[in-house]
Protein backbone atom coordinates (compact mmCIF):
# COMPACT_ATOMS: atom_id res chain seq x y z
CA UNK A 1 0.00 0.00 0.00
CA UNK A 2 2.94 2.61 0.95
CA UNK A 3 4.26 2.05 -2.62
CA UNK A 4 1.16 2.85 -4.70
CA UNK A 5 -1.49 5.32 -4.96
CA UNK A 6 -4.53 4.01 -7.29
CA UNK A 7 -7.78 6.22 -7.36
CA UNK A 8 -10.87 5.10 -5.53
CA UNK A 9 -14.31 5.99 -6.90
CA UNK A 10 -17.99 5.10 -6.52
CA UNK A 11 -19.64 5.12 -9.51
CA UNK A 12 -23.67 4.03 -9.94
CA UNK A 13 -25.07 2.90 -12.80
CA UNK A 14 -28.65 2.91 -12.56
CA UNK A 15 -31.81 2.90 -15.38
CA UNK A 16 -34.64 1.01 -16.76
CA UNK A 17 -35.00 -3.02 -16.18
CA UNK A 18 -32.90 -4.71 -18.66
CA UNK A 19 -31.36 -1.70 -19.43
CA UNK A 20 -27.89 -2.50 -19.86
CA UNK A 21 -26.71 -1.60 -16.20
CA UNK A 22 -25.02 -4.58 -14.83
CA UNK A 23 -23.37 -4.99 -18.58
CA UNK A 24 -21.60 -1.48 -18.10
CA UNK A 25 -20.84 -2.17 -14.63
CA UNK A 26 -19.15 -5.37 -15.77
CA UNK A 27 -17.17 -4.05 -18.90
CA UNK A 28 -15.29 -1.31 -16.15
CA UNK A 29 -14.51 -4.23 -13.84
CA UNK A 30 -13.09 -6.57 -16.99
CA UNK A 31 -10.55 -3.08 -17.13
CA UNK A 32 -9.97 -3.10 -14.18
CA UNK A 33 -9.07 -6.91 -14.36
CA UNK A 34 -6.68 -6.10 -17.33
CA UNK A 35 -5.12 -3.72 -15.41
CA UNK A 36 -4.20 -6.32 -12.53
CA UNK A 37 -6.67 -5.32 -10.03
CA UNK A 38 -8.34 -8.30 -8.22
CA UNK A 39 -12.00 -7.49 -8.33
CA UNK A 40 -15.04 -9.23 -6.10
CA UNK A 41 -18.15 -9.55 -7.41
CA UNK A 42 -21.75 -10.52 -6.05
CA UNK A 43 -21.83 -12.88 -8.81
CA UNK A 44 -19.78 -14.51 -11.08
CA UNK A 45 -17.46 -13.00 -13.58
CA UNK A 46 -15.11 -14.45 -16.10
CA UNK A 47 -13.41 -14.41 -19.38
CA UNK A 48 -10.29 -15.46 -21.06
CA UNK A 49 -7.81 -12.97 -22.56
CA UNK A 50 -4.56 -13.76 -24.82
CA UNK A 51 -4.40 -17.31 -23.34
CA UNK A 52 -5.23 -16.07 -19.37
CA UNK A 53 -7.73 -17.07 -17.54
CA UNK A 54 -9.53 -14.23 -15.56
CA UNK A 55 -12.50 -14.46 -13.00
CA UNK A 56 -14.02 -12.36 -9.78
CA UNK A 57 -14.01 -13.67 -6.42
CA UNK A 58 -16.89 -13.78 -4.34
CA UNK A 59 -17.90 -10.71 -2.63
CA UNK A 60 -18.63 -11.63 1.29
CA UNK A 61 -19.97 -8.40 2.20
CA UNK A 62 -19.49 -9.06 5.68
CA UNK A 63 -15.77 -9.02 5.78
CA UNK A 64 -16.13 -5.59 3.84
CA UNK A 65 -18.08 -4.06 6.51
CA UNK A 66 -15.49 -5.19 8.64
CA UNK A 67 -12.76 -3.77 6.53
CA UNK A 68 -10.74 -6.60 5.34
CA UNK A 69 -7.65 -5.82 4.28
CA UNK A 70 -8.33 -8.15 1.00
CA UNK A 71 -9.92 -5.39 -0.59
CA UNK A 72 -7.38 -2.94 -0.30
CA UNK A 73 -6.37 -1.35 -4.20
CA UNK A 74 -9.15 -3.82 -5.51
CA UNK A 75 -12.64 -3.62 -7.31
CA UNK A 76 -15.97 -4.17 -6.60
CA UNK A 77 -18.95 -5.02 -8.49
CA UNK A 78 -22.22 -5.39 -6.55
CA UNK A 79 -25.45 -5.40 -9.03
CA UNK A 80 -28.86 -4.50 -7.17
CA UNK A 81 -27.34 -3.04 -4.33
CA UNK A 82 -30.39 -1.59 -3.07
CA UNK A 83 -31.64 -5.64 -2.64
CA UNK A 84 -29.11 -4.90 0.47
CA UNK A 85 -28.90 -0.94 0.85
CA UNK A 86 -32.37 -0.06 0.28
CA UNK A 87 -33.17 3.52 1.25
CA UNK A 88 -35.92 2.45 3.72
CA UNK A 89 -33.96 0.70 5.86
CA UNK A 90 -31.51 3.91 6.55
CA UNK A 91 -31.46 2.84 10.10
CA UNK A 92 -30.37 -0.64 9.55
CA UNK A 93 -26.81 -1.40 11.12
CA UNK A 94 -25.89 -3.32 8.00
CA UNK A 95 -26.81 0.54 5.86
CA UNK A 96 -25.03 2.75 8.66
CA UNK A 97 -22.04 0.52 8.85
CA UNK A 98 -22.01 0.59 4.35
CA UNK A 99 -21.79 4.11 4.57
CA UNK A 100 -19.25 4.84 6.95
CA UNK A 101 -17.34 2.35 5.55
CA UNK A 102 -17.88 4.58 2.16
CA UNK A 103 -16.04 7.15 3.69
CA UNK A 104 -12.84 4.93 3.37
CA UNK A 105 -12.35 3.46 0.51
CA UNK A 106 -9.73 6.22 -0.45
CA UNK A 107 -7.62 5.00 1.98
CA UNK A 108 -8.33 1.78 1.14
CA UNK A 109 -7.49 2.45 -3.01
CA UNK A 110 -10.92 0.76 -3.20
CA UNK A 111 -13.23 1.35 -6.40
CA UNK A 112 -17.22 0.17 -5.96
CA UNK A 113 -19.45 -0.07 -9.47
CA UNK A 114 -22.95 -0.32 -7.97
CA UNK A 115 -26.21 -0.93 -9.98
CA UNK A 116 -29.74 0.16 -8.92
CA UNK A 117 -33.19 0.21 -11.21
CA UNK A 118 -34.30 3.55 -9.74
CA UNK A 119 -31.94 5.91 -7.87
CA UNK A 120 -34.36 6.38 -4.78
CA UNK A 121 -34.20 2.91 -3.54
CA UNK A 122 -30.59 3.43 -2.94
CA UNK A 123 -29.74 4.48 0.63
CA UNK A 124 -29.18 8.21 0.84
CA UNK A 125 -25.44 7.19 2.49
CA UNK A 126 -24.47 5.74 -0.49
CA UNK A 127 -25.60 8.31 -2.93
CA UNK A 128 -24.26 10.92 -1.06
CA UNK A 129 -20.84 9.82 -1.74
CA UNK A 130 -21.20 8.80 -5.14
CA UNK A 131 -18.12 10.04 -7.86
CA UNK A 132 -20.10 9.18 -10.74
CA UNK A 133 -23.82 9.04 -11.72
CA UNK A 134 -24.46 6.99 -15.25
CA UNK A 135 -27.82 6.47 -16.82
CA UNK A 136 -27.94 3.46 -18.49
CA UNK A 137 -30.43 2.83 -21.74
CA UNK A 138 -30.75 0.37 -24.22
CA UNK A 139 -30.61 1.84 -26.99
CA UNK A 140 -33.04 -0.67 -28.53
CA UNK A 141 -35.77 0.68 -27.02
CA UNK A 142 -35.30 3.64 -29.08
CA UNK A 143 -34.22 2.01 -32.17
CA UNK A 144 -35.56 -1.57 -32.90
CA UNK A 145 -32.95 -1.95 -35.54
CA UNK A 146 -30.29 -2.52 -32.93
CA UNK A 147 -30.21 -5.92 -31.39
CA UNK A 148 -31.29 -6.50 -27.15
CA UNK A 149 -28.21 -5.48 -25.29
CA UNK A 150 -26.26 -5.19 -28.38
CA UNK A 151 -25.51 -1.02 -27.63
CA UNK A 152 -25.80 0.39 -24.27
CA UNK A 153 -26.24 4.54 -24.14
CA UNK A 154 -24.36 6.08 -21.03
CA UNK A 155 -25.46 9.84 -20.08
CA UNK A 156 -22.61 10.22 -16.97
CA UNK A 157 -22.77 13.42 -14.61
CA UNK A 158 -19.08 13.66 -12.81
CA UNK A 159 -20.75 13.78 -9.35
CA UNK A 160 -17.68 14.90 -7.34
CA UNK A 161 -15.36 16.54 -10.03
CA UNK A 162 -12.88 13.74 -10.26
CA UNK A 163 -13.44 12.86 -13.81
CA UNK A 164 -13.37 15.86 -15.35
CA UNK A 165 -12.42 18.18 -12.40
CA UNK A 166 -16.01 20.27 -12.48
CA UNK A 167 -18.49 18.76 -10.20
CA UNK A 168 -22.03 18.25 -12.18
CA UNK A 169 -23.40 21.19 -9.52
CA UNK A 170 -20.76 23.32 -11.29
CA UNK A 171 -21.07 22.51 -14.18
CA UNK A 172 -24.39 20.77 -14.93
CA UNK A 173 -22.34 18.98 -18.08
CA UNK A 174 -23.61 15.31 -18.77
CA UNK A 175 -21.28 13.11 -20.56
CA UNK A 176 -22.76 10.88 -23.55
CA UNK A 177 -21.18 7.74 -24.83
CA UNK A 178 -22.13 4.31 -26.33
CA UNK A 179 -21.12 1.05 -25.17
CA UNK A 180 -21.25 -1.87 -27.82
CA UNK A 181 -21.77 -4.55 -25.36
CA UNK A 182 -21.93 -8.19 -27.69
CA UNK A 183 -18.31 -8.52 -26.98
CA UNK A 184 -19.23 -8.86 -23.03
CA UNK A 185 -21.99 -11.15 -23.24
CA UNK A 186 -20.37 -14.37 -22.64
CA UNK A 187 -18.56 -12.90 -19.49
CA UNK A 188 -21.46 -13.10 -16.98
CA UNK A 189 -24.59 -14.43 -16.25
CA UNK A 190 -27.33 -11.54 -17.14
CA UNK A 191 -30.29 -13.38 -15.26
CA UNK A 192 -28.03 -14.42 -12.28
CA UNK A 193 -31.07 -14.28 -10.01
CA UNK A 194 -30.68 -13.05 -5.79
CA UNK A 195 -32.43 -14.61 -2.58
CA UNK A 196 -34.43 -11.62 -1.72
CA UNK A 197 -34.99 -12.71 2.07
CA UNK A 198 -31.25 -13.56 2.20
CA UNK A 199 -30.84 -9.93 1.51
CA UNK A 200 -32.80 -8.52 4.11
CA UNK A 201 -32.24 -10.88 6.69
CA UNK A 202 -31.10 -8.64 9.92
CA UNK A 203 -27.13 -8.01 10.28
CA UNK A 204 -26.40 -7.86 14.25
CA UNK A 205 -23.61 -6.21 15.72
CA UNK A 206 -22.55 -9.59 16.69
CA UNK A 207 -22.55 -11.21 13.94
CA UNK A 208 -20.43 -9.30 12.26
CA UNK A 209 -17.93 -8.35 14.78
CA UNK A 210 -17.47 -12.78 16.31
CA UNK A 211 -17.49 -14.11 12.86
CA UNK A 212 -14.55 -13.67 11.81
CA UNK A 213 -11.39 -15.76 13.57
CA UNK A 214 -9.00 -12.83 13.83
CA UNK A 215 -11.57 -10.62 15.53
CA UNK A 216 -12.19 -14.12 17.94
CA UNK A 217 -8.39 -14.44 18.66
CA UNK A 218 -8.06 -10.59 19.42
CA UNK A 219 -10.63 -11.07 22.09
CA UNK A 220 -9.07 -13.94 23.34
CA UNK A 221 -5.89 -12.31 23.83
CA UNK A 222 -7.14 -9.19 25.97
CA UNK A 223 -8.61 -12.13 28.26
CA UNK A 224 -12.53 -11.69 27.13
CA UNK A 225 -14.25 -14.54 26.39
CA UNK A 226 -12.74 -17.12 23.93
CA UNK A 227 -15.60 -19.75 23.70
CA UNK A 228 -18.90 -17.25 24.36
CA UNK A 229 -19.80 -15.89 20.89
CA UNK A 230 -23.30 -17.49 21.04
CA UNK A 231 -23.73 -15.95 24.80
CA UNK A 232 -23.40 -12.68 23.32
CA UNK A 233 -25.83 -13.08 20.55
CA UNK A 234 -28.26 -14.68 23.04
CA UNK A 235 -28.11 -11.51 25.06
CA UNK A 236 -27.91 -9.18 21.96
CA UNK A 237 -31.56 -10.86 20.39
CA UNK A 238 -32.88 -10.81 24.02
CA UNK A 239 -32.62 -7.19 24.18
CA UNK A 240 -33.73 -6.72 20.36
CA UNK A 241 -36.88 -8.77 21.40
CA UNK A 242 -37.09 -6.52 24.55
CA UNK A 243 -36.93 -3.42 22.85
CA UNK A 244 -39.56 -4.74 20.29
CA UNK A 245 -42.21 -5.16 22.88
CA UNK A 246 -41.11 -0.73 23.83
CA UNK A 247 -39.65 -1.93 26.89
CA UNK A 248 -37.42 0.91 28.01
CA UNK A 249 -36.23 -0.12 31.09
CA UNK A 250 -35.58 -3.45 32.87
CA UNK A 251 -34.58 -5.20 36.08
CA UNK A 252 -30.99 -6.42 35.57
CA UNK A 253 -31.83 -9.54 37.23
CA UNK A 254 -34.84 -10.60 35.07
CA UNK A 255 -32.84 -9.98 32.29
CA UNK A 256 -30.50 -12.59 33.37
CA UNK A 257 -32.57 -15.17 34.26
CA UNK A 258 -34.22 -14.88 31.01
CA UNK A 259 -31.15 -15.05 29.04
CA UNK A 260 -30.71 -18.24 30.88
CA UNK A 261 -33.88 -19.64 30.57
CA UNK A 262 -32.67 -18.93 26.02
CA UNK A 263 -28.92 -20.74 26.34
CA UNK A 264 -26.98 -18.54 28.34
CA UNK A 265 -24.13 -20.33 30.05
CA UNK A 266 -22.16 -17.04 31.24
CA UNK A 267 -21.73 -15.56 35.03
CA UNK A 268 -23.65 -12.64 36.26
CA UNK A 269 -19.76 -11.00 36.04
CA UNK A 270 -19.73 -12.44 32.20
CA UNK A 271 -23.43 -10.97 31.60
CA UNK A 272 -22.53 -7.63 33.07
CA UNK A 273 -19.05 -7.35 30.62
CA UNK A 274 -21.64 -8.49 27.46
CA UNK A 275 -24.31 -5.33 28.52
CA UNK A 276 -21.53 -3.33 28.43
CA UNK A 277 -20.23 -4.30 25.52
CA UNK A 278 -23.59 -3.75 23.68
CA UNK A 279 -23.30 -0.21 25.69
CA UNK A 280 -26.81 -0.91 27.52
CA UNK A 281 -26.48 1.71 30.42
CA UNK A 282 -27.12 0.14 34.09
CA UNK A 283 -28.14 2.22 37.20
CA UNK A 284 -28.86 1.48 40.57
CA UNK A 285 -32.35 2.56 41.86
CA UNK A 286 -34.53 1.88 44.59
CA UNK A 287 -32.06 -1.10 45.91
CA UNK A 288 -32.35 -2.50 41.74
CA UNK A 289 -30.14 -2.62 39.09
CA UNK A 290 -32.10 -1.89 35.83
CA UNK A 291 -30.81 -1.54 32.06
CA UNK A 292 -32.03 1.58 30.23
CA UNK A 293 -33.36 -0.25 27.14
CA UNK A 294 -33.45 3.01 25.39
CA UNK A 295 -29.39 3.88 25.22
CA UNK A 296 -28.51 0.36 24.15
CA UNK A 297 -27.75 0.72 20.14
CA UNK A 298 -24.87 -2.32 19.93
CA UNK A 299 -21.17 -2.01 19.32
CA UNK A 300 -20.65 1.21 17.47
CA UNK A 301 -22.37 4.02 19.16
């Protein structure tokens, strides 16, 4: 990383259904691949060049939330992002932790080709940061002469400047080009198909943070607990389910003996470390302790 400086940029490609999107988004990543950059893809990508064999790896979008450092100076493709990122789930940990995450991936010489149907569905954390805006039209629709997916039109706005170093606000300049896609076809999968309730199934703070073994070892060695992952999800959905029936505060004992009475194998010592952990605030009243349901929001608050 010292030795190299690539450029990082977010560019979304977003139009009509069968509009040519995920074609554009994979021509800039086959580049990209030409140009030596590994590249991760939520589904598969691959083509043969001059006798080389090129291909994406899978994109575990877990380990880039947790900022892997496999994706440093790489690419990624993620088609229907806003299957995962949709704009009405802002508050979602999995949406907050993709933007900040955003913020990074300068430092991180990371480039992210996105495609979304309509621009709205798209979380407003991801938009906000976007480099590059293209519109994305088959151009058969226009012209019947022209074969399906045989000529892609691109109308680009330069978001942030750093294409053409005027920002579209500045400017209001939109870039026109055409893409002859045939070439591509054979590359990917255009009706690779996504598990819709595998997309929104809930992230939790713990899941993403005790998954991976080098986050479990670096526990381990500032003497937390090496063998207690599922204790701290048990108490983690316990106080989801809590919250969901608007409890806002709680007895710190009940609490306990009902994360028993769901698996919990931890000490009151142990169970104390994990509500602190998940920053639920304790306080001593009236000879209790109780947990303010309200200020517990997880790991990163």
């Amino acid at each position: 990383m010292a030795n190299t400086y690539e450029d990082s940029f977010l560019i979304v490609f977003h139009g009509p259904r069968r509009g040519g999107k995920t074609l554009s988004a994979v021509v800039q990543a086959i580049i990209d691949m030409l140009n030596g950059r590994k590249v991760w893809s939520n589904f598969p990508i691959s083509f043969d060049f001059y006798g080389k064999h090129y291909e994406s790896l899978p994109l575990d979008y877990h380990a880039l939330l947790r900022q892997d450092p496999q994706f440093e100076n790489g690419v990624i493709v993620w088609d229907e992002t806003a299957l995962w990122a949709f704009a009405r789930n802002s508050q979602a940990f999995f949406n907050k932790m993709l933007g900040l995450i955003l913020t990074l991936i300068g430092k991180m010489e990371l480039n992210l080709y996105v495609t979304v149907q309509f621009l709205k569905l798209l979380d407003s954390n991801v938009r906000i940061q976007m480099d590059a805006l293209v519109m994305c039209t088959d151009l058969s629709f226009k012209y019947p002469h022209l074969g399906r997916g045989t000529t892609i039109g691109h109308l680009m706005q330069d978001i942030s400047g750093r294409f053409t170093g005027e920002t579209y606000d500045y400017s209001e300049r939109i870039y026109q080009r055409t893409l002859h896609g045939q070439p591509f076809w054979f590359c990917y999968n255009t009706k690779q198909l996504f598990i819709v309730e595998e997309t929104q199934r809930k992230l939790t703070k713990g899941e993403l943070y005790f998954e991976g073994s080098d986050v479990n070892n670096e526990w381990s060695e500032q003497g937390a607990f090496t063998e207690n992952k599922a204790d701290i999800l048990c108490v983690e959905h316990l106080l989801d389910e809590k919250r969901s029936e608007n409890k806002e505060k709680i007895k710190q004992r009940v609490l306990y003996l009902a994360a028993q009475s769901r698996g919990f194998t931890g000490t009151t010592a142990e169970f104390e470390y994990i509500l602190e952990l998940l920053n639920v605030k304790t306080y001593h009243s009236g000879g209790l302790w109780l947990c303010d349901l309200r200020e517990g929001e997880g790991l990163l608050v």
